[in-house]
C-alpha atoms as a PDB file:
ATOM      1  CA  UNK A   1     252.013  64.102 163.496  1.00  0.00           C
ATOM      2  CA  UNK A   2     252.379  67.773 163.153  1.00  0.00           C
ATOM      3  CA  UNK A   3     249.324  69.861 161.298  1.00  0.00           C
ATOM      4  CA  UNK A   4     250.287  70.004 157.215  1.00  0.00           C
ATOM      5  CA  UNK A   5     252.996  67.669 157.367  1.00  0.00           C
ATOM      6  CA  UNK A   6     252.373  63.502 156.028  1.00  0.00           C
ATOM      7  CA  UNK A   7     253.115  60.818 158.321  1.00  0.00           C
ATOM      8  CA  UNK A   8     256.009  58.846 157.046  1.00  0.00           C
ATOM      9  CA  UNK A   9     255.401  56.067 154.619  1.00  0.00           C
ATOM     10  CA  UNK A  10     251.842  57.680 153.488  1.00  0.00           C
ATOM     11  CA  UNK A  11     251.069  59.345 150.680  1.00  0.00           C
ATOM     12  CA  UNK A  12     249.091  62.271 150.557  1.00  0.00           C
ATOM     13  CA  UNK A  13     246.100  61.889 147.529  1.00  0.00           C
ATOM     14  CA  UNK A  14     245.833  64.675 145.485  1.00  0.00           C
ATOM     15  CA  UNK A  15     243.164  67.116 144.442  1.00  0.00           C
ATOM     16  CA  UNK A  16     242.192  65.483 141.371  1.00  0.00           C
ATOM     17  CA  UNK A  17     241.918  61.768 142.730  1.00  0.00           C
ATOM     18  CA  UNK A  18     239.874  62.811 145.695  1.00  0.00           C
ATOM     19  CA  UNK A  19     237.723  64.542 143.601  1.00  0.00           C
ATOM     20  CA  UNK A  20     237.530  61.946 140.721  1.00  0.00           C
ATOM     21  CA  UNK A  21     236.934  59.268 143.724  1.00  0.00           C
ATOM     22  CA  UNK A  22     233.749  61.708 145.322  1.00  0.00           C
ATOM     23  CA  UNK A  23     232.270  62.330 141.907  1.00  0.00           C
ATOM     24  CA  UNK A  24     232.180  58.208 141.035  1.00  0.00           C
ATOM     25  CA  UNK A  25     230.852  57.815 144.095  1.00  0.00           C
ATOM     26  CA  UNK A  26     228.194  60.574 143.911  1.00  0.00           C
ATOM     27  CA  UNK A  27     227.166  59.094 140.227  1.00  0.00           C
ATOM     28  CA  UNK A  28     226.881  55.749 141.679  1.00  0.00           C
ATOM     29  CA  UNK A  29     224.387  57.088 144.413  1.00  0.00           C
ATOM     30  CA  UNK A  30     222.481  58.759 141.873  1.00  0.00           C
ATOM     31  CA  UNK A  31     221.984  56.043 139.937  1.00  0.00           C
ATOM     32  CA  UNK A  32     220.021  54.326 142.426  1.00  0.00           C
ATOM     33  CA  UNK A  33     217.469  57.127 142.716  1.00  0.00           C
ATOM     34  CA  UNK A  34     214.306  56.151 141.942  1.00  0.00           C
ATOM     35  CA  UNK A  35     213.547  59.237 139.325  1.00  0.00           C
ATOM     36  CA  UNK A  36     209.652  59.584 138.997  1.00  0.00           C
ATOM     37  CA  UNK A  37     208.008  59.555 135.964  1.00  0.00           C
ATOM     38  CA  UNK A  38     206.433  62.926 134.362  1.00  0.00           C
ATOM     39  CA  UNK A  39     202.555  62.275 135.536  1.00  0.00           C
ATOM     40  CA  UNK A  40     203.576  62.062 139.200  1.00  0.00           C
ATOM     41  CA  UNK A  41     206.054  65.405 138.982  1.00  0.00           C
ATOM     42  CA  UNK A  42     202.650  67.383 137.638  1.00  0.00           C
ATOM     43  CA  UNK A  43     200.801  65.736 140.177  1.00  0.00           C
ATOM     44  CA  UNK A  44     202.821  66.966 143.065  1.00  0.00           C
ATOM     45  CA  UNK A  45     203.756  70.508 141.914  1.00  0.00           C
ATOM     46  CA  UNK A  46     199.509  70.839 141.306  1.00  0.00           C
ATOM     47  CA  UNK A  47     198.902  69.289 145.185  1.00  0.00           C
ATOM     48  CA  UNK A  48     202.209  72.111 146.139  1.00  0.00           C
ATOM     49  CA  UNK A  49     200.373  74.991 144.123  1.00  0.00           C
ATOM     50  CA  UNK A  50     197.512  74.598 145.683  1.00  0.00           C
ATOM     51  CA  UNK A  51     197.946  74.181 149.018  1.00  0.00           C
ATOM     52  CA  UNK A  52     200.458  77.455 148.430  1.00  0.00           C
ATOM     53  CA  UNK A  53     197.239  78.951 147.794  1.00  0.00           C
ATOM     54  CA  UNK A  54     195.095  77.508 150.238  1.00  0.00           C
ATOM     55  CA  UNK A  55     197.691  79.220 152.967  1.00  0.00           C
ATOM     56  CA  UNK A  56     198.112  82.417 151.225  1.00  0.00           C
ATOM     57  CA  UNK A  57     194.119  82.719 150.871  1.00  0.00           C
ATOM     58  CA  UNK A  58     193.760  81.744 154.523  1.00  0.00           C
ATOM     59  CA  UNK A  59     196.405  84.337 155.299  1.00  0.00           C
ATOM     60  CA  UNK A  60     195.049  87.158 154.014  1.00  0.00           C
ATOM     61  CA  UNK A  61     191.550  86.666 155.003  1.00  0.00           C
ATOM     62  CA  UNK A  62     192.937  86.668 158.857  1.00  0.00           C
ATOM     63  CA  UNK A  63     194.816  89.532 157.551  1.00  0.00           C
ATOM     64  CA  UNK A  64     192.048  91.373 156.153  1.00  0.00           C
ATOM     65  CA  UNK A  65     189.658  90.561 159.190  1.00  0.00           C
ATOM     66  CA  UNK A  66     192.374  91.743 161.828  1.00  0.00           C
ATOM     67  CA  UNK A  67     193.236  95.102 159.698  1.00  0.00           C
ATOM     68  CA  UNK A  68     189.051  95.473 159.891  1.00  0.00           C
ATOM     69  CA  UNK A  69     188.684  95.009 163.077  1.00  0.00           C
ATOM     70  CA  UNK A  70     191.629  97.514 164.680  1.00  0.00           C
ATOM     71  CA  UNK A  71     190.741 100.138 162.486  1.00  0.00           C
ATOM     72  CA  UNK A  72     186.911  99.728 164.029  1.00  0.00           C
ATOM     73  CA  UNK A  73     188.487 100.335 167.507  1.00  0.00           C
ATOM     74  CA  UNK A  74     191.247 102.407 166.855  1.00  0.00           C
END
């Protein structure tokens, strides 16, 4: 079979089908997610936010310490 041509006695499935086929298949898939309910969403973004600034505080204590310390012996 040569590159852009059909095989004989195939069809070729156009744009829209394919894409009407991926879409059912991607709102079937998505209706087996298990969504979580609003309490657990506020509970995670709260652990996220503050173990974002956890890290940052850590971060810029090092920082501060190291910046301290080289201008001492610089």
């Amino acid at each position: 079979m040569v590159a852009g041509k059909v095989a004989a006695g195939s069809t070729k499935v156009g744009l829209k089908e394919r894409s009407s086929k991926f879409l059912r298949g991607v709102w079937a898939e998505l209706k087996k997610v298990h969504w979580p309910d609003k309490k657990t969403i506020v509970v995670y973004t709260s652990v996220v936010l503050v173990s974002v600034f956890i890290i940052a505080l850590a971060i810029w204590v090092v920082d501060s310490c190291l910046t301290f310390i080289l201008n001492r012996v610089l």
